[in-house]
C-alpha atoms as a PDB file:
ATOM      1  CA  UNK A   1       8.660 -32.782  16.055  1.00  0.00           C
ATOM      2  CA  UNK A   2       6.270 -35.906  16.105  1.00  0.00           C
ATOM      3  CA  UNK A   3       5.165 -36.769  19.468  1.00  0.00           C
ATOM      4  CA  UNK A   4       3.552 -39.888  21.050  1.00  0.00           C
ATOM      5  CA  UNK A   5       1.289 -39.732  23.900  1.00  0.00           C
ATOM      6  CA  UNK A   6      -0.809 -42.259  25.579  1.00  0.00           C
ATOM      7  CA  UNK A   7      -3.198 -42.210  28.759  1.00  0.00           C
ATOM      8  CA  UNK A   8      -2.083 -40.137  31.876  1.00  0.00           C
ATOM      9  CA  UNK A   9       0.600 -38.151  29.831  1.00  0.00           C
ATOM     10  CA  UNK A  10       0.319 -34.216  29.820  1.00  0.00           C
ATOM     11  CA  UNK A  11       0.502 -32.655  26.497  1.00  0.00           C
ATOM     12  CA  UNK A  12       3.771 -30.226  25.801  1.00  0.00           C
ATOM     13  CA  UNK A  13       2.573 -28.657  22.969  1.00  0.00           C
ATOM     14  CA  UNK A  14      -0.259 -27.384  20.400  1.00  0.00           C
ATOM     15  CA  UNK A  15      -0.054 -30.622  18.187  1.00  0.00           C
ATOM     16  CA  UNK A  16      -2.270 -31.935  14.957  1.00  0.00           C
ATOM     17  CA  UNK A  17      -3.373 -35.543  15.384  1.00  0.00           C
ATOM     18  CA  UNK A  18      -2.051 -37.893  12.456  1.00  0.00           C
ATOM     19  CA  UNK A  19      -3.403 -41.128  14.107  1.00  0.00           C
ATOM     20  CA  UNK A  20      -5.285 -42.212  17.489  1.00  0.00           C
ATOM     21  CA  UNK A  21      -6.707 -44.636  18.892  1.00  0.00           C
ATOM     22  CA  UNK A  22      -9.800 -44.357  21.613  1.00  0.00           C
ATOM     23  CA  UNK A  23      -8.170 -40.706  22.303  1.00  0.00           C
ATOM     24  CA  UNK A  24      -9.839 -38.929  25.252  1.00  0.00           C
ATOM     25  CA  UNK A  25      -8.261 -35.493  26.534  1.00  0.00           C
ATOM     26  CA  UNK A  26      -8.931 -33.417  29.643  1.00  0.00           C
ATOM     27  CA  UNK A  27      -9.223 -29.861  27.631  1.00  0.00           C
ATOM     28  CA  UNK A  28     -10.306 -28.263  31.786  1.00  0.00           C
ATOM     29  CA  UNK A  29      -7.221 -25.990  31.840  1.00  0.00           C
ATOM     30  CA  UNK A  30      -8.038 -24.688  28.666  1.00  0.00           C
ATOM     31  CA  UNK A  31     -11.341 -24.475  27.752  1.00  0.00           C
ATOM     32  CA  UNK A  32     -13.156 -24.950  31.716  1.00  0.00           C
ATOM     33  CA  UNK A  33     -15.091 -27.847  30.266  1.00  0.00           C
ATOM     34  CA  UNK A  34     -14.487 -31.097  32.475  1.00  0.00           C
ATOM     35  CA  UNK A  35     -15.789 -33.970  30.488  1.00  0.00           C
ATOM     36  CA  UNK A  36     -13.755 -35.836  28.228  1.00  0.00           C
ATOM     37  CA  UNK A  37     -13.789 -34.522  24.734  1.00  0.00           C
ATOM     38  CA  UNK A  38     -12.732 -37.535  22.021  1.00  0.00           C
ATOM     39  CA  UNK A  39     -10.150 -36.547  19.565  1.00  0.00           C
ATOM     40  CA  UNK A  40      -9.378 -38.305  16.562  1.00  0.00           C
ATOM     41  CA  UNK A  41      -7.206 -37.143  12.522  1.00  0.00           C
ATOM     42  CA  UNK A  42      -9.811 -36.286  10.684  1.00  0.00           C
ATOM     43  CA  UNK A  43      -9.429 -33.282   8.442  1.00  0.00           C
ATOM     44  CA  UNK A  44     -12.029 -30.341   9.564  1.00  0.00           C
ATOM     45  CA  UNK A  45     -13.577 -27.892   7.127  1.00  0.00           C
ATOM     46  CA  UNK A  46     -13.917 -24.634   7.652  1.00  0.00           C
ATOM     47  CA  UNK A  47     -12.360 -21.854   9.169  1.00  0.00           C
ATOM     48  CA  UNK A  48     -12.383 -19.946  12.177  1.00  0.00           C
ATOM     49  CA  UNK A  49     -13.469 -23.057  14.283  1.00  0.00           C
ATOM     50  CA  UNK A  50     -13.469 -22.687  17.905  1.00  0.00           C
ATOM     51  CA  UNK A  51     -11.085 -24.717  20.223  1.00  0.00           C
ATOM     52  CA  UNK A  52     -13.757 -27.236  21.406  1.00  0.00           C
ATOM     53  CA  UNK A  53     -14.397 -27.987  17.653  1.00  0.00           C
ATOM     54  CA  UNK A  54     -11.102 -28.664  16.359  1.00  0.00           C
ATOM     55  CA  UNK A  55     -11.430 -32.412  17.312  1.00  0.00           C
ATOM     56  CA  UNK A  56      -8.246 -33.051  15.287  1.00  0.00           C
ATOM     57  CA  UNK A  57      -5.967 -31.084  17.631  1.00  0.00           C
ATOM     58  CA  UNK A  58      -4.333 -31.178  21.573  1.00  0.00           C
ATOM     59  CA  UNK A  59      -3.386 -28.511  23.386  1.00  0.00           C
ATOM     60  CA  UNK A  60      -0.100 -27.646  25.334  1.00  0.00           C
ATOM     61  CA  UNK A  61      -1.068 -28.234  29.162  1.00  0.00           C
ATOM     62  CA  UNK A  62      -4.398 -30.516  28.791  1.00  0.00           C
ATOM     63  CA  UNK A  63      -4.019 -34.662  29.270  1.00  0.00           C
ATOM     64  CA  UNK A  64      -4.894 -37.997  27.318  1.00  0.00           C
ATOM     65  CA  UNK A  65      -7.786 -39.213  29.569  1.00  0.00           C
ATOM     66  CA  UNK A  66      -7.832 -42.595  27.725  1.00  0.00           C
ATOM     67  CA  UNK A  67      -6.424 -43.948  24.416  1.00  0.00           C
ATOM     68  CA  UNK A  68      -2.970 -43.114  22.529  1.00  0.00           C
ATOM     69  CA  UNK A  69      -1.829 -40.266  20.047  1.00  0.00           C
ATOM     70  CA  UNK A  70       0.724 -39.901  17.628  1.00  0.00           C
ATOM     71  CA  UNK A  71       0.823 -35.806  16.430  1.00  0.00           C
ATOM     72  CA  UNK A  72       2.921 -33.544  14.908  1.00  0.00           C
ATOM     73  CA  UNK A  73       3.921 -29.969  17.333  1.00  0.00           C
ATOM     74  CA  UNK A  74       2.649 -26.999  15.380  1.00  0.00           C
ATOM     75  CA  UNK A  75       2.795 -24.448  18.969  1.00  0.00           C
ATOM     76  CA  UNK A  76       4.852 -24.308  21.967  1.00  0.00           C
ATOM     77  CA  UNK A  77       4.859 -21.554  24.462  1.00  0.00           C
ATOM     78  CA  UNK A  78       3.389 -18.626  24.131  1.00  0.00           C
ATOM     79  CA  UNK A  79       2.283 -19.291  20.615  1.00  0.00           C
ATOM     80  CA  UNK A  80       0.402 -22.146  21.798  1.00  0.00           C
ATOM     81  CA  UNK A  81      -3.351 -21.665  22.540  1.00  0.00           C
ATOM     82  CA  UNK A  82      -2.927 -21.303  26.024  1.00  0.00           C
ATOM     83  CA  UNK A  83      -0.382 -19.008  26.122  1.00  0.00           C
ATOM     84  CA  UNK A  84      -2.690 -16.996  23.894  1.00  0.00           C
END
């Protein structure tokens, strides 16, 4: 599924950014962190990256602070990272 999300909405999935613009989320319910972390598509080298590094994703349960997002789901539930 493709989803589009925009500022105040609460995200319903694990989802990989394919475009955004001036995308802010609210990653407090999963991480603990309460300041904005920006989010945009670009690809990320690497493995093993942490969940405050993988700029490129949004997580089931956190919000768009400011901006808009169009992603594609890759978790729900309890596969997501917060059901983890």
């Amino acid at each position: 599924d493709i989803i589009e999300l925009e500022s105040g909405d609460i995200i319903p999935a694990d989802a990989r950014i394919i475009s955004s613009s001036e995308l802010k989320t609210n990653e407090a319910p999963l991480t603990g962190e309460s300041v904005a972390v920006s989010k945009n598509n670009h690809s990320l080298s690497g493995t093993g990256l942490s969940i405050g590094e993988r700029k490129n994703m949004l997580h089931l349960g956190t919000t768009i602070v400011t901006g808009t997002a169009r992603a594609i789901v890759v978790a729900t539930g309890m596969k997501s990272e917060i059901g983890n």
